[in-house]
Protein backbone atom coordinates (compact mmCIF):
# COMPACT_ATOMS: atom_id res chain seq x y z
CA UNK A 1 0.00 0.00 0.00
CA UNK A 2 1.55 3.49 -1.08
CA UNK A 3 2.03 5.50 2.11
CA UNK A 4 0.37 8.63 2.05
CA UNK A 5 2.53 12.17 2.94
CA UNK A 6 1.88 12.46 6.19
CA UNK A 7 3.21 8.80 7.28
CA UNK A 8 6.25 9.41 5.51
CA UNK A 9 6.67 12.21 7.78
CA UNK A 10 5.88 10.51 11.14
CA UNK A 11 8.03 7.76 9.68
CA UNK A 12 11.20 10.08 8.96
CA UNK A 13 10.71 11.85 12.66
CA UNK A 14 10.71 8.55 13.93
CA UNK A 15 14.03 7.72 12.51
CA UNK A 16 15.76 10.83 14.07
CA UNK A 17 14.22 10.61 17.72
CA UNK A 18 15.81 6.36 16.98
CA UNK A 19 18.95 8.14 16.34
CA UNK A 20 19.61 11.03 18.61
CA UNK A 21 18.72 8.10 21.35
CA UNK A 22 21.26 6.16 19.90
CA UNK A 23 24.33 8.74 20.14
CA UNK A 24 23.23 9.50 24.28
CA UNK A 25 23.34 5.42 24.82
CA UNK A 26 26.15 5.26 27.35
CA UNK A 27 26.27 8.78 29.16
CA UNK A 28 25.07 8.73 32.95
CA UNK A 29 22.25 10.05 33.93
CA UNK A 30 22.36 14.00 34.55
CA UNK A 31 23.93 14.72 31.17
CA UNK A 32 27.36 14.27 30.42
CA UNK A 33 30.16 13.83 32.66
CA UNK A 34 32.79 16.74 30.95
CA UNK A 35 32.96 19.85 33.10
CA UNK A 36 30.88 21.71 31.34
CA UNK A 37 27.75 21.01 28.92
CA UNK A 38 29.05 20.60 25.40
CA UNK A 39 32.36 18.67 26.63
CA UNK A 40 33.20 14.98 25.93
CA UNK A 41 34.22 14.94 29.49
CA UNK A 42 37.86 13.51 28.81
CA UNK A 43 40.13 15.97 30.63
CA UNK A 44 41.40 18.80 27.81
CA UNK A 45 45.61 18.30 27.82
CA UNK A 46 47.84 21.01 28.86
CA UNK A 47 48.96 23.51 25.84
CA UNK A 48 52.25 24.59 25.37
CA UNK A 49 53.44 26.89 27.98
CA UNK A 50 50.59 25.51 29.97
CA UNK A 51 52.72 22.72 31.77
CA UNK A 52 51.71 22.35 35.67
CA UNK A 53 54.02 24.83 37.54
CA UNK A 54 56.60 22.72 39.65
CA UNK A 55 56.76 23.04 43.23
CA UNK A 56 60.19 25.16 44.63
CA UNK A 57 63.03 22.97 45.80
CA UNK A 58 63.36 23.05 49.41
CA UNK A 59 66.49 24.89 50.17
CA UNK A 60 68.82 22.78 52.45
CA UNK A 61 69.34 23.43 55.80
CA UNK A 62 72.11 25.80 56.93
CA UNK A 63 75.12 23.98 58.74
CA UNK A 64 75.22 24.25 62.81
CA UNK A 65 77.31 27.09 63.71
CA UNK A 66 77.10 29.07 60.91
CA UNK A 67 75.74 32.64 60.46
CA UNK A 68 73.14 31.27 58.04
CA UNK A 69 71.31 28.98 60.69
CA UNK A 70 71.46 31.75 63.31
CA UNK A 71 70.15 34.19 60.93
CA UNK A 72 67.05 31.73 61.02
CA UNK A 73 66.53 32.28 64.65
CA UNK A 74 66.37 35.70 64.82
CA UNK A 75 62.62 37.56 64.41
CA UNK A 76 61.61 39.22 62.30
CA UNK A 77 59.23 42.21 62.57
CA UNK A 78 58.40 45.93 61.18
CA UNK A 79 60.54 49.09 62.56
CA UNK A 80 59.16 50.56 65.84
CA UNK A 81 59.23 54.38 66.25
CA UNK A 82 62.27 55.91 67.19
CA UNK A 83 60.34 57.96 69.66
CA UNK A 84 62.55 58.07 73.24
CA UNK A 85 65.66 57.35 71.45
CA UNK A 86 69.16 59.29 72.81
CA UNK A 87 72.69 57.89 73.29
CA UNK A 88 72.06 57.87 77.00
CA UNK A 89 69.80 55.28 77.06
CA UNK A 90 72.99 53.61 76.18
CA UNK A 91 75.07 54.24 78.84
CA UNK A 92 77.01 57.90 79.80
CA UNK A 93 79.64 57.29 77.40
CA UNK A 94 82.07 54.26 77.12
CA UNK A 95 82.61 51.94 79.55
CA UNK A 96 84.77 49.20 79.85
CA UNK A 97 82.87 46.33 80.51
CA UNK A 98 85.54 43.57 80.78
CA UNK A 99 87.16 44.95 83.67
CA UNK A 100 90.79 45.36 82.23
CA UNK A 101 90.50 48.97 83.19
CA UNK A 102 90.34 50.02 79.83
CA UNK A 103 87.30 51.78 77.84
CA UNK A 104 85.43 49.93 75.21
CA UNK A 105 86.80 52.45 72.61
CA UNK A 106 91.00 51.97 73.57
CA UNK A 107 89.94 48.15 73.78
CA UNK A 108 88.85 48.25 70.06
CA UNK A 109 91.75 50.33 68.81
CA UNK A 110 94.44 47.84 70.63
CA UNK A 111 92.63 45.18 69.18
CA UNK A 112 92.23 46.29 65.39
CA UNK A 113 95.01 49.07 65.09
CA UNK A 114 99.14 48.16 64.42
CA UNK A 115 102.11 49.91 65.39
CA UNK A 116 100.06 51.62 68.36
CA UNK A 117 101.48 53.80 70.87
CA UNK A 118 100.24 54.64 73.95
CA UNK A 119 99.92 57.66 76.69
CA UNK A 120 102.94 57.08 79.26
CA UNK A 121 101.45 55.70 82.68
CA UNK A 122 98.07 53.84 81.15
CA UNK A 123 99.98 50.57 81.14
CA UNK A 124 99.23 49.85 77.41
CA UNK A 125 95.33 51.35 77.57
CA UNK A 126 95.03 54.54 76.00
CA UNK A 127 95.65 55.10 72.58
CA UNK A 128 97.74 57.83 70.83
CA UNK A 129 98.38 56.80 67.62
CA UNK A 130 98.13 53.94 64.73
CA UNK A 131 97.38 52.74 61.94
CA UNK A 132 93.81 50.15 60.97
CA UNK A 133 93.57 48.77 57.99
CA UNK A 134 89.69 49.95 57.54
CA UNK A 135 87.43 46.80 57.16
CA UNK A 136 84.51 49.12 55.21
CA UNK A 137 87.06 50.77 52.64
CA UNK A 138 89.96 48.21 52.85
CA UNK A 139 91.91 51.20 52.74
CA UNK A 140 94.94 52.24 55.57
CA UNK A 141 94.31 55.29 57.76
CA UNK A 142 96.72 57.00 59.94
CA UNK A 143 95.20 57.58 63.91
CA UNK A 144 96.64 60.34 66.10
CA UNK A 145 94.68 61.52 69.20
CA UNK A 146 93.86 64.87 69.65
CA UNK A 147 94.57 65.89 66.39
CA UNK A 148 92.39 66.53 63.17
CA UNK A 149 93.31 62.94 61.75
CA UNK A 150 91.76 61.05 64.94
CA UNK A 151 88.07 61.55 63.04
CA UNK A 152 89.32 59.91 60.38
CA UNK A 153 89.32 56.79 62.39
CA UNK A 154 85.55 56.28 64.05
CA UNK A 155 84.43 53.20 66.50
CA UNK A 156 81.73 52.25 64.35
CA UNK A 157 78.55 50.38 66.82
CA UNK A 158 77.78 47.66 64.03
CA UNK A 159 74.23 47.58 64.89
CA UNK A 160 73.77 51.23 65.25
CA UNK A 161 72.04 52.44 68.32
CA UNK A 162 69.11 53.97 66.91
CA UNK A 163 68.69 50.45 64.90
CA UNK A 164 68.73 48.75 68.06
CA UNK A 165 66.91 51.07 69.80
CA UNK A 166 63.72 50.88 67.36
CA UNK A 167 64.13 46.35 67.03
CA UNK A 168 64.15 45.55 70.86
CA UNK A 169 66.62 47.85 72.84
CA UNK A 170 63.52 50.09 73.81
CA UNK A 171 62.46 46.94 75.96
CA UNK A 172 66.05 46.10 77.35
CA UNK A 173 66.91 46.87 81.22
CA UNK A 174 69.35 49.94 80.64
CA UNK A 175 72.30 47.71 82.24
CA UNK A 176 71.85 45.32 79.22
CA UNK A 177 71.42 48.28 76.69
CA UNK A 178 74.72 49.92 77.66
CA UNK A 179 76.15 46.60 77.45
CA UNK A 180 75.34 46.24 73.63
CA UNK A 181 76.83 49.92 73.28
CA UNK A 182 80.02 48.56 74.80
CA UNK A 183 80.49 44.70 73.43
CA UNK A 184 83.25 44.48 71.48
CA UNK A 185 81.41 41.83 69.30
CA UNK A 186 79.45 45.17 68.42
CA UNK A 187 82.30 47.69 67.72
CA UNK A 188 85.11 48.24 64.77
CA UNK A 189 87.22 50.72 64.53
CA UNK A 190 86.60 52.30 60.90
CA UNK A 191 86.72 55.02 58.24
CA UNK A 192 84.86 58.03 59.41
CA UNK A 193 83.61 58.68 56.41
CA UNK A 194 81.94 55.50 55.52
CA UNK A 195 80.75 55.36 59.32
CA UNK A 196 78.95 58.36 58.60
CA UNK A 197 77.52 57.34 55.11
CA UNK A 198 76.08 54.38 57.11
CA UNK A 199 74.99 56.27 60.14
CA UNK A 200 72.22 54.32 61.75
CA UNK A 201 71.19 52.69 58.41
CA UNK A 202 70.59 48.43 58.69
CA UNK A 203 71.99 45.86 56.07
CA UNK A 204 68.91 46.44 53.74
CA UNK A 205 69.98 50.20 53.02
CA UNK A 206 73.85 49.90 53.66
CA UNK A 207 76.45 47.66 53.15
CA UNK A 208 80.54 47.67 53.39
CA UNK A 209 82.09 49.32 50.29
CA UNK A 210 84.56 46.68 50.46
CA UNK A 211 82.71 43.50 49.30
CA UNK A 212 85.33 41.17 50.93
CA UNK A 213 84.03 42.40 54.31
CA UNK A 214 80.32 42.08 53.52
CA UNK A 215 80.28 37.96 54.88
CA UNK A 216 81.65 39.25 58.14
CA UNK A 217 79.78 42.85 58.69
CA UNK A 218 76.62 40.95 58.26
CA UNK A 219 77.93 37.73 59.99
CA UNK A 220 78.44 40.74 63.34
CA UNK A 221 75.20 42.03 63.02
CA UNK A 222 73.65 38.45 63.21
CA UNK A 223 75.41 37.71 65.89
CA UNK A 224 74.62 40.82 68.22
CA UNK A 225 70.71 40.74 66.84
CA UNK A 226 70.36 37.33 68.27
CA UNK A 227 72.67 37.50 71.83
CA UNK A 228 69.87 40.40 72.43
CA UNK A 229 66.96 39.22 71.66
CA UNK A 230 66.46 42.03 68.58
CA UNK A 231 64.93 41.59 65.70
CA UNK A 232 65.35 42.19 62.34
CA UNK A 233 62.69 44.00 59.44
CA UNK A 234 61.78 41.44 56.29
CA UNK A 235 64.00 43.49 53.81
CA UNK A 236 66.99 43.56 56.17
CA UNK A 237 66.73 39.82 56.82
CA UNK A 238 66.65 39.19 53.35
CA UNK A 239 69.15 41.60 52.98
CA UNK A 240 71.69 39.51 54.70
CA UNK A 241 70.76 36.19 53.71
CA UNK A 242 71.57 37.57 49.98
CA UNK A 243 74.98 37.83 51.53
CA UNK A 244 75.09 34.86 53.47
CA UNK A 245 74.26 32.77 50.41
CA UNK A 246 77.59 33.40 48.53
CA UNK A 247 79.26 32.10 51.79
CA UNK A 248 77.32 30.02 53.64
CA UNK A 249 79.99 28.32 55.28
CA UNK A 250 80.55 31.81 57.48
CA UNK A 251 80.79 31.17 61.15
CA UNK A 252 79.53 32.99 63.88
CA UNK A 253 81.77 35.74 65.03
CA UNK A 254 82.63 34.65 69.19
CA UNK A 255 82.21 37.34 71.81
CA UNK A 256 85.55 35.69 72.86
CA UNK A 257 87.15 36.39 69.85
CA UNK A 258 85.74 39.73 69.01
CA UNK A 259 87.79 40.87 72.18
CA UNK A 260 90.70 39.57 71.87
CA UNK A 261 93.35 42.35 71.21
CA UNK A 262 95.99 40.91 68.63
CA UNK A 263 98.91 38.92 70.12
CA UNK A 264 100.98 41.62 67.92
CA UNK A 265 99.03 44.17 69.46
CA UNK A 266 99.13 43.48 72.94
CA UNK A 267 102.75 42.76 72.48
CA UNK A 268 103.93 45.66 71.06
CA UNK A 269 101.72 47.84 73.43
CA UNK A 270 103.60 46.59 76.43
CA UNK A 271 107.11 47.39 75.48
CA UNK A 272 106.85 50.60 73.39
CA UNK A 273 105.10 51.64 76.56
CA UNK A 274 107.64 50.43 78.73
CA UNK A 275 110.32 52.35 76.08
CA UNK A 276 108.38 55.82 76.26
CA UNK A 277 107.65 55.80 79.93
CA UNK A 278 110.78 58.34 80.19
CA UNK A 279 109.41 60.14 77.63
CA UNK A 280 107.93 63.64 78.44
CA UNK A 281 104.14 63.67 78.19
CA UNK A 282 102.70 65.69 76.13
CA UNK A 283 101.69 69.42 76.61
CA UNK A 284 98.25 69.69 78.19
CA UNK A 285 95.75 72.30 76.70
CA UNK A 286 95.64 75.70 79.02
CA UNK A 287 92.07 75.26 79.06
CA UNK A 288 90.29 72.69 79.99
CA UNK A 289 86.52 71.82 80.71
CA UNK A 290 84.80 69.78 83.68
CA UNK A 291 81.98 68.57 81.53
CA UNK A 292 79.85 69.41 78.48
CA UNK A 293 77.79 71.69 80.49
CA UNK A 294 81.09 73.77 80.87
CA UNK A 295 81.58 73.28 77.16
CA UNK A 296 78.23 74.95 76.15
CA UNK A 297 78.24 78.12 78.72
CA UNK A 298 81.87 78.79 77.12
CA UNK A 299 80.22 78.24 73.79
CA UNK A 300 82.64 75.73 72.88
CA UNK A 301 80.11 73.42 72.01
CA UNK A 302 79.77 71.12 69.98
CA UNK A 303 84.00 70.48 70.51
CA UNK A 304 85.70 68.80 68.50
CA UNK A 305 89.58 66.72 68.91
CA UNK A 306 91.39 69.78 67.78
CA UNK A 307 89.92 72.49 70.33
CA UNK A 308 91.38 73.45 73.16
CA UNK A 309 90.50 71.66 76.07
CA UNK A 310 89.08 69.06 74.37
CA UNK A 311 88.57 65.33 76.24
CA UNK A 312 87.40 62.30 75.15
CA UNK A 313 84.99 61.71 77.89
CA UNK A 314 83.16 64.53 76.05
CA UNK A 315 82.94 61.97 72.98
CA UNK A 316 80.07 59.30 73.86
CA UNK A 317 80.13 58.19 70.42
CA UNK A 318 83.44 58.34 69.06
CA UNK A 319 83.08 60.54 66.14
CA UNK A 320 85.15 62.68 66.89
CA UNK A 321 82.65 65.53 68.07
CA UNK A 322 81.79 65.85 71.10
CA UNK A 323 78.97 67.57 73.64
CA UNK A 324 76.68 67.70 70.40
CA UNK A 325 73.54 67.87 72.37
């Protein structure tokens, strides 16, 4: 029998609803299982440039004893405010904290000036001339008290003060702050120049010229953060693990060793003192000051190594100026 038009066309819908049932046979129920309608659901592979993003090595751990690992310990934390800061809340000047009845300032030239000499009758303590080889500049500098040349030669405080003060030294006992002033683990005799282009600046804005000394400088300031308790700010702790990384074999500076004068040193101080005590002492100035009050009323101050009646007791910082405030 011929079919008529309208069975061919229930006949040909027929077919398609046959065959779109067909192509679904096999899916789960819900639609299909790619992530998003449309997909296949097989997982689409990584383009180029598209590769998974590997995971950073783990860097190794720093050897025991080194500057590295101790740099690890140390906090770190943002800047406080310098508000309350002076160099009295550091102690009245230096002190000489070891006893040998010495200041912390002639300790640290005996121990990193040659060919010293010495005042007649101080038994080897105060200094009156030398010569450092500068650590910052790796240059050599001449040092003659009481004379113009004795600012070129500065006992840089390797944590500055003001540093200290605003990571931690705020909340010390002021016996342990005038401590860090005086530990020879946190002085060096140096250029007065570059200790005045570092002023109270940490590693992240300042580092030795010389880039020999850097491992060391920043080995120091380790070193005197963490016998503390300061901390340090992210960017100087990164700062000095930059440095540490091209020597990370660099020990911990010693307390023990930071004040040990130099066998040369303490040597030579002995007998050229023992040679000169004969020796005339030097002229005194005619005038003369009892303290930095004395200073200002004469209006003297600030006084520097050259003036009449200068004195170092009137230096609490060792720059070479002194009753500045």
């Amino acid at each position: 029998m011929n079919a008529t038009p309208r069975t061919k066309l229930l006949s040909a819908l027929a077919a398609v609803l046959v065959a779109a049932g067909a192509a679904g046979c096999g899916q789960p129920a819900g639609g299909p299982a790619g992530p998003f309608p449309g997909s296949t659901g097989a997982p689409a592979a990584p383009s180029a440039g598209e590769a998974a993003e590997e995971e950073p090595q783990a860097r190794p751990p720093a050897a025991a004893g080194t500057a590295l690992a101790l740099l690890e310990t140390v906090a770190v934390r943002g800047r406080a405010p310098k508000t309350g800061y002076a160099r009295e809340q550091f102690g009245s000047g230096w002190q000489g904290p070891d006893g040998n009845g010495c200041d912390a300032r002639n300790d640290v030239l005996n121990r990193d000036l040659t060919g010293t000499r010495h005042k007649a009758g101080t038994h080897g303590c105060i200094v009156t001339a030398g010569t450092p080889k500068d650590p910052y500049t790796a240059t050599t500098i001449s040092f003659l008290r009481g004379s113009d040349t004795r600012t070129a030669v500065q006992i840089d405080h390797v944590v500055a003060l003001s540093d200290a003060w605003q990571k931690g030294a705020r909340r010390l006992s002021g016996q342990k702050r005038a401590a860090l002033a005086n530990d020879p683990l946190n002085l060096i005799a140096a250029d007065g120049p570059a200790n005045g282009a570092k002023s109270d600046s940490d590693a992240a804005s300042w580092l030795p010229p010389n880039r020999q000394f850097r491992c060391r400088y920043v080995a120091r300031q380790t070193a005197v953060k963490a016998k503390y308790g300061l901390w340090m700010t992210r960017a100087e702790h990164d700062a000095i693990a930059r440095v540490l990384s091209t020597c990370p074999q660099e020990p911990v500076p010693s307390a023990a060793d930071a004040a040990k004068r130099t066998a040369a040193g303490s040597a030579a101080a002995g007998s050229a003192d023992a040679a000169r005590a004969a020796e005339p002492a030097a002229p005194e100035s005619a005038v003369s000051y009892q303290d930095c009050t004395a200073v200002a009323a004469a209006g003297a101050a600030p006084i520097r190594a050259a003036d009449p009646g200068w004195d170092a007791r009137f230096d609490r910082d060792g720059d070479g100026v002194g009753c500045e405030s």
